[in-house]
PDB file of N, CA and C in Angstrom:
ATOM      1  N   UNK A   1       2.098  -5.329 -11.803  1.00  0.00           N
ATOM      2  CA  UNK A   1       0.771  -4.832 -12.149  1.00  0.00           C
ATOM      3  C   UNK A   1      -0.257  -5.451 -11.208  1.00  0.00           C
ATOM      4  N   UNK A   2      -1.173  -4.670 -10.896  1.00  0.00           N
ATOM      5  CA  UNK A   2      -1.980  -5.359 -10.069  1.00  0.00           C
ATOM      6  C   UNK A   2      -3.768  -4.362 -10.374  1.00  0.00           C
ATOM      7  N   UNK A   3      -4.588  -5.245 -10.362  1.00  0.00           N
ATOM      8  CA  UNK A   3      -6.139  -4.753 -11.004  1.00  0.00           C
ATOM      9  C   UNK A   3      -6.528  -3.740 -10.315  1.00  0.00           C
ATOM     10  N   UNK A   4      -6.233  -3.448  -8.926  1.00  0.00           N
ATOM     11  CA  UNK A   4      -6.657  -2.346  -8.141  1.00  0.00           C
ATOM     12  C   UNK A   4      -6.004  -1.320  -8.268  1.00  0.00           C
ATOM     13  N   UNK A   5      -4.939  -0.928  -8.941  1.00  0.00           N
ATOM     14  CA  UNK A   5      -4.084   0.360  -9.067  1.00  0.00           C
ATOM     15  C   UNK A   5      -2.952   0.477  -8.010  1.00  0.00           C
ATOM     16  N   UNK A   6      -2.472   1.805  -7.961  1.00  0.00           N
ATOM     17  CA  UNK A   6      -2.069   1.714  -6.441  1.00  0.00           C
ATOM     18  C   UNK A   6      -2.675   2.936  -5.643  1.00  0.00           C
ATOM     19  N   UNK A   7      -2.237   3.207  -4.389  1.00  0.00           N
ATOM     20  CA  UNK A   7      -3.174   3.455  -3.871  1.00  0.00           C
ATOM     21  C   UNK A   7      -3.141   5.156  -3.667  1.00  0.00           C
ATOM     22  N   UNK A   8      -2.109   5.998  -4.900  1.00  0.00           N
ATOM     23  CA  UNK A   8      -1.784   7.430  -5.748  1.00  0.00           C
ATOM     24  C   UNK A   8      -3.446   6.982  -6.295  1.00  0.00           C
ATOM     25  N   UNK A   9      -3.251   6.012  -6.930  1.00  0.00           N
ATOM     26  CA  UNK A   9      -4.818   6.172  -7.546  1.00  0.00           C
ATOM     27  C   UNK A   9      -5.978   6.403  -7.622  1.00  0.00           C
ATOM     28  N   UNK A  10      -6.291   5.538  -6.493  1.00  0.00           N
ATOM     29  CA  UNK A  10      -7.059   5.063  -5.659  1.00  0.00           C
ATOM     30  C   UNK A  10      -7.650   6.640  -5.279  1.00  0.00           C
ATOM     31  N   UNK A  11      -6.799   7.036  -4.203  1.00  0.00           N
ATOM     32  CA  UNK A  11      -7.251   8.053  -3.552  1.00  0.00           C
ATOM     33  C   UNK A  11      -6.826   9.828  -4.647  1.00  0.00           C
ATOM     34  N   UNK A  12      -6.126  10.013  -5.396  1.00  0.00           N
ATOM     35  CA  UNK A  12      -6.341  11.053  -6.092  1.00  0.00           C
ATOM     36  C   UNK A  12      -6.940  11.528  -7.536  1.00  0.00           C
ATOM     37  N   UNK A  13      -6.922  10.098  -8.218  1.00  0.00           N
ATOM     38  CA  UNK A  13      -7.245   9.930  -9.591  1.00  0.00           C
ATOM     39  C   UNK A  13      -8.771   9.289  -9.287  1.00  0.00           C
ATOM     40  N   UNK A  14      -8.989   8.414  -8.704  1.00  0.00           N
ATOM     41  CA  UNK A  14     -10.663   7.918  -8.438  1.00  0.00           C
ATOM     42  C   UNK A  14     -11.322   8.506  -7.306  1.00  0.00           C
ATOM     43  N   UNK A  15     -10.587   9.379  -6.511  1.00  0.00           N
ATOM     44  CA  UNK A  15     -10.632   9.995  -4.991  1.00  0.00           C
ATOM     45  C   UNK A  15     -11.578   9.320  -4.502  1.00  0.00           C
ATOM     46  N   UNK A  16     -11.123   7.900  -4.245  1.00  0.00           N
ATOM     47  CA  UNK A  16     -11.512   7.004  -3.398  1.00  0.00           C
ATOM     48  C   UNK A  16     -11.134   7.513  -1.973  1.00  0.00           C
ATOM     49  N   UNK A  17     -11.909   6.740  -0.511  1.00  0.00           N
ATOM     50  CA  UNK A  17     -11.749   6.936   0.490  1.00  0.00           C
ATOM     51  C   UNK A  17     -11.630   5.733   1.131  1.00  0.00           C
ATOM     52  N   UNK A  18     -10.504   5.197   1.784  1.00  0.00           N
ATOM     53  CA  UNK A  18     -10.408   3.994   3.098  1.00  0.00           C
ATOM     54  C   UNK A  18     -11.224   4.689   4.255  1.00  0.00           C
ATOM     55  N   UNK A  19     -12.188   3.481   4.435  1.00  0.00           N
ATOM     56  CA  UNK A  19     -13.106   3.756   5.708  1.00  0.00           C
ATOM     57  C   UNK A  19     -11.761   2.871   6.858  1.00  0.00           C
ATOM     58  N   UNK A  20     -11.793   3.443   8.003  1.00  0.00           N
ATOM     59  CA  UNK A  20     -11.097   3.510   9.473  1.00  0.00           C
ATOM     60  C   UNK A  20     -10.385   1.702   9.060  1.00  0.00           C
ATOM     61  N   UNK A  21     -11.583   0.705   9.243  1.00  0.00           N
ATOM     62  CA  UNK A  21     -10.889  -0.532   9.171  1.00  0.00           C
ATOM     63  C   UNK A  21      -9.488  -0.914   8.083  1.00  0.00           C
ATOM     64  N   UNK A  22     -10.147  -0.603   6.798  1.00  0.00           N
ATOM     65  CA  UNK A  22      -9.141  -0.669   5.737  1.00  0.00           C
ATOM     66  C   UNK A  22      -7.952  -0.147   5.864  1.00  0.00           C
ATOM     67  N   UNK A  23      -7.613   1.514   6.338  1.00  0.00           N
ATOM     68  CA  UNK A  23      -7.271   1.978   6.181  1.00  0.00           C
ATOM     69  C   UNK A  23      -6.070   1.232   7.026  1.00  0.00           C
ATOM     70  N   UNK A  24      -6.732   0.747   8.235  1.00  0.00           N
ATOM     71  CA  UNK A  24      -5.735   0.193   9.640  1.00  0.00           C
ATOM     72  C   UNK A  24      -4.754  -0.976   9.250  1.00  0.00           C
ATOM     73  N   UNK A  25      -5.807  -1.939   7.950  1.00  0.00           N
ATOM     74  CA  UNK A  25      -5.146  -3.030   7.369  1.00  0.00           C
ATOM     75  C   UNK A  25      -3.910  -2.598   6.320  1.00  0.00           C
ATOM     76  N   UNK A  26      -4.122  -1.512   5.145  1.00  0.00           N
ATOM     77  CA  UNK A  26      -3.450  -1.107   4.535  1.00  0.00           C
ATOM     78  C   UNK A  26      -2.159  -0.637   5.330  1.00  0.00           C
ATOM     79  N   UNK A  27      -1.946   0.111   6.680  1.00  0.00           N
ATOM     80  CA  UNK A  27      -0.717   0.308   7.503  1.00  0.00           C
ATOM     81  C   UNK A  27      -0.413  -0.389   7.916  1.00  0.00           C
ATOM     82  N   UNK A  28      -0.768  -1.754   8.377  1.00  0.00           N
ATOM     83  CA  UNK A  28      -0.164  -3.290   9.175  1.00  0.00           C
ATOM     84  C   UNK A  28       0.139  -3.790   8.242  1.00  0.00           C
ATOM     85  N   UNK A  29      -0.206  -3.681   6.934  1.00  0.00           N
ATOM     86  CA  UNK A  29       0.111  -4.712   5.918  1.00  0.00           C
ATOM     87  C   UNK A  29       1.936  -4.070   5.230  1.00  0.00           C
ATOM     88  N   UNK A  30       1.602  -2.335   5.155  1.00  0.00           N
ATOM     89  CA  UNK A  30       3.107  -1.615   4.706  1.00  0.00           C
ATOM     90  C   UNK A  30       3.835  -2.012   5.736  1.00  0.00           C
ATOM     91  N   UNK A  31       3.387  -2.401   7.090  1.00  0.00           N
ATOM     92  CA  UNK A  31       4.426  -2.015   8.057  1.00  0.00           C
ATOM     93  C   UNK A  31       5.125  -3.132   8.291  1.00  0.00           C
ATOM     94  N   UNK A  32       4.541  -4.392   7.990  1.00  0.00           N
ATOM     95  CA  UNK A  32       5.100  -5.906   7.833  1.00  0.00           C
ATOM     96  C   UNK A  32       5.602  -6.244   6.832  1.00  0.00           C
ATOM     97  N   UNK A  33       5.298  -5.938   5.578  1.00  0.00           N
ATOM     98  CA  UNK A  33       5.785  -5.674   4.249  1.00  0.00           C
ATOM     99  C   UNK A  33       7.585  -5.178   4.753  1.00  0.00           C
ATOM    100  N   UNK A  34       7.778  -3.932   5.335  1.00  0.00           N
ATOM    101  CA  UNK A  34       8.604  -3.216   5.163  1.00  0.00           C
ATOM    102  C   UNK A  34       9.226  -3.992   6.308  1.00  0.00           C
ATOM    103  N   UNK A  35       8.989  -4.182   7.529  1.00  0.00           N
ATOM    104  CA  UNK A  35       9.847  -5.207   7.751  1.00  0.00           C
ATOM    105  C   UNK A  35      10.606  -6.193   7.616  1.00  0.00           C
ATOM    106  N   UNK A  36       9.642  -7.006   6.448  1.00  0.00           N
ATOM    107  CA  UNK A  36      10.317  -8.075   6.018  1.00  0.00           C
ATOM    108  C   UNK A  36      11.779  -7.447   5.521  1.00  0.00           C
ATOM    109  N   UNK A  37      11.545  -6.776   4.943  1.00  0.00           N
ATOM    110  CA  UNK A  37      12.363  -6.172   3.796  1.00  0.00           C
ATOM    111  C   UNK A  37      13.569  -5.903   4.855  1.00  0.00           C
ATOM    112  N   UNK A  38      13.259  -5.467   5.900  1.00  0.00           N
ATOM    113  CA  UNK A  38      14.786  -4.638   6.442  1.00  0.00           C
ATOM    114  C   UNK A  38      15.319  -5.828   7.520  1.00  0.00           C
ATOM    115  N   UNK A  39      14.459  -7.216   7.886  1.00  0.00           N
ATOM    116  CA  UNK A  39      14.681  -8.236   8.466  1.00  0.00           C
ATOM    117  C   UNK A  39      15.687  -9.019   7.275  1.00  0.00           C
ATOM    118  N   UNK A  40      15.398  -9.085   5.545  1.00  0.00           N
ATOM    119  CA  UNK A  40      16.449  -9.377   5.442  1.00  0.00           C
ATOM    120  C   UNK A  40      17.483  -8.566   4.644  1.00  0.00           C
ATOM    121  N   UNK A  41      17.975  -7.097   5.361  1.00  0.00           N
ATOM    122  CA  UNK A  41      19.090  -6.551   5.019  1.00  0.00           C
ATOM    123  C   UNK A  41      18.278  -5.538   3.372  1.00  0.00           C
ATOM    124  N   UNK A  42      17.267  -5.514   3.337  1.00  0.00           N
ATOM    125  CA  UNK A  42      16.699  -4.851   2.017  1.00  0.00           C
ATOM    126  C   UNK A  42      16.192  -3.576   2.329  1.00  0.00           C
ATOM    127  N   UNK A  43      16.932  -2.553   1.462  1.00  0.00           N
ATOM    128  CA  UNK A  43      16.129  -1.183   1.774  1.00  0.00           C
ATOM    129  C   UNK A  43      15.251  -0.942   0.771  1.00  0.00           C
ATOM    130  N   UNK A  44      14.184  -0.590   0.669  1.00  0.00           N
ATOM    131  CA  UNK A  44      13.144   0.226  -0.396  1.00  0.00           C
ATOM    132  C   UNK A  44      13.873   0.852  -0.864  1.00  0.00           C
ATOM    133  N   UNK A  45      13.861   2.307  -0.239  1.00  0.00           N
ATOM    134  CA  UNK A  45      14.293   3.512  -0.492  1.00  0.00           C
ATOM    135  C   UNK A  45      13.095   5.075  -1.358  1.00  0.00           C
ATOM    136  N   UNK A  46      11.663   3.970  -1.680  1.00  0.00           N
ATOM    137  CA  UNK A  46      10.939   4.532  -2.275  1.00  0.00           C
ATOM    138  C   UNK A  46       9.843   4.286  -1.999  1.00  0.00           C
ATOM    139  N   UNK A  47       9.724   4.360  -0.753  1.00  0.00           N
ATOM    140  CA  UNK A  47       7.643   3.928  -0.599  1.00  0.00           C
ATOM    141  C   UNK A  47       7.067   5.488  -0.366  1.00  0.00           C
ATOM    142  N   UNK A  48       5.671   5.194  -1.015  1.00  0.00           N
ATOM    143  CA  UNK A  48       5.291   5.940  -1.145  1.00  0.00           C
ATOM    144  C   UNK A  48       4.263   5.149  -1.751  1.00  0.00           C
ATOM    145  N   UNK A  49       2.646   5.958  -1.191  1.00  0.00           N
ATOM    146  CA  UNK A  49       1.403   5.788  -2.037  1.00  0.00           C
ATOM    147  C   UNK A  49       1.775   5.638  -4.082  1.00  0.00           C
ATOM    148  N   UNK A  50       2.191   5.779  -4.722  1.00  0.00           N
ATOM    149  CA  UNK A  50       2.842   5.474  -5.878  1.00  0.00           C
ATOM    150  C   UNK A  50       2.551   4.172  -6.591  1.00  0.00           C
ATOM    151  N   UNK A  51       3.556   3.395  -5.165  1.00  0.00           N
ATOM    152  CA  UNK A  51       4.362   2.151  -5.021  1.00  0.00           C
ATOM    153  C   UNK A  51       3.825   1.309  -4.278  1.00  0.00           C
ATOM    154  N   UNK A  52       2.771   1.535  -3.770  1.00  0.00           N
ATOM    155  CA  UNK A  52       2.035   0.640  -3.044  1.00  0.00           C
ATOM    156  C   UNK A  52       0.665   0.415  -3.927  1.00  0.00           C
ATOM    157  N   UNK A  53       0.584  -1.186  -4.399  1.00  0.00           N
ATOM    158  CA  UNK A  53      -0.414  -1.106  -5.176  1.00  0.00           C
ATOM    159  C   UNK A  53      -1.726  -2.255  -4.388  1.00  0.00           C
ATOM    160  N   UNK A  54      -2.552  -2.189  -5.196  1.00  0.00           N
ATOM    161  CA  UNK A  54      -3.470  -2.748  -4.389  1.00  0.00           C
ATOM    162  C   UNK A  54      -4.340  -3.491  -5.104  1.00  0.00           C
ATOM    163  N   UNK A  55      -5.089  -4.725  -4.854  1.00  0.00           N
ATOM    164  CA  UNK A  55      -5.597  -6.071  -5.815  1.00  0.00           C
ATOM    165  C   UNK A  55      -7.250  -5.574  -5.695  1.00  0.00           C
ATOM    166  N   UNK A  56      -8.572  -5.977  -6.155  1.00  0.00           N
ATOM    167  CA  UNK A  56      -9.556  -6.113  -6.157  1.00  0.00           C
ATOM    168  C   UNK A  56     -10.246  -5.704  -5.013  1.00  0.00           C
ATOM    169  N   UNK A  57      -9.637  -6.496  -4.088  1.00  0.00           N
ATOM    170  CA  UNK A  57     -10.095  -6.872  -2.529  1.00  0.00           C
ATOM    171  C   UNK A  57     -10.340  -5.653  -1.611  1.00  0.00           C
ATOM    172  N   UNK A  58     -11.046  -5.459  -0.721  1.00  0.00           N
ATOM    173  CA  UNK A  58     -10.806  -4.758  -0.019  1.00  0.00           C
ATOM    174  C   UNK A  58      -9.795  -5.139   1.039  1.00  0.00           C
TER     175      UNK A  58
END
């Protein structure tokens, strides 16, 4: 659980918008995230806006 929703939410249920910067952090952040994951031998198998949730912060 996390206070910000995820980011299905975000953008279709509150039709929030990531301005350019955020948006750049939110893809470096999945894309290191998901690395980790396959650096050690871990597949998702399910990402997707859904599953990606997001805290307070911008």
């Amino acid at each position: 659980f996390m206070y910000g929703g995820s980011i299905y939410d975000f953008l279709h249920k509150r039709k929030g918008v990531f301005k350019l910067p955020s948006l750049l952090k939110v893809a470096i952040d999945v894309s290191k995230g998901m690395n980790y994951l396959h650096q050690n031998n871990i597949i998702h198998r399910d990402l997707k806006a859904a599953n990606l949730l997001m805290d307070n912060n911008e």
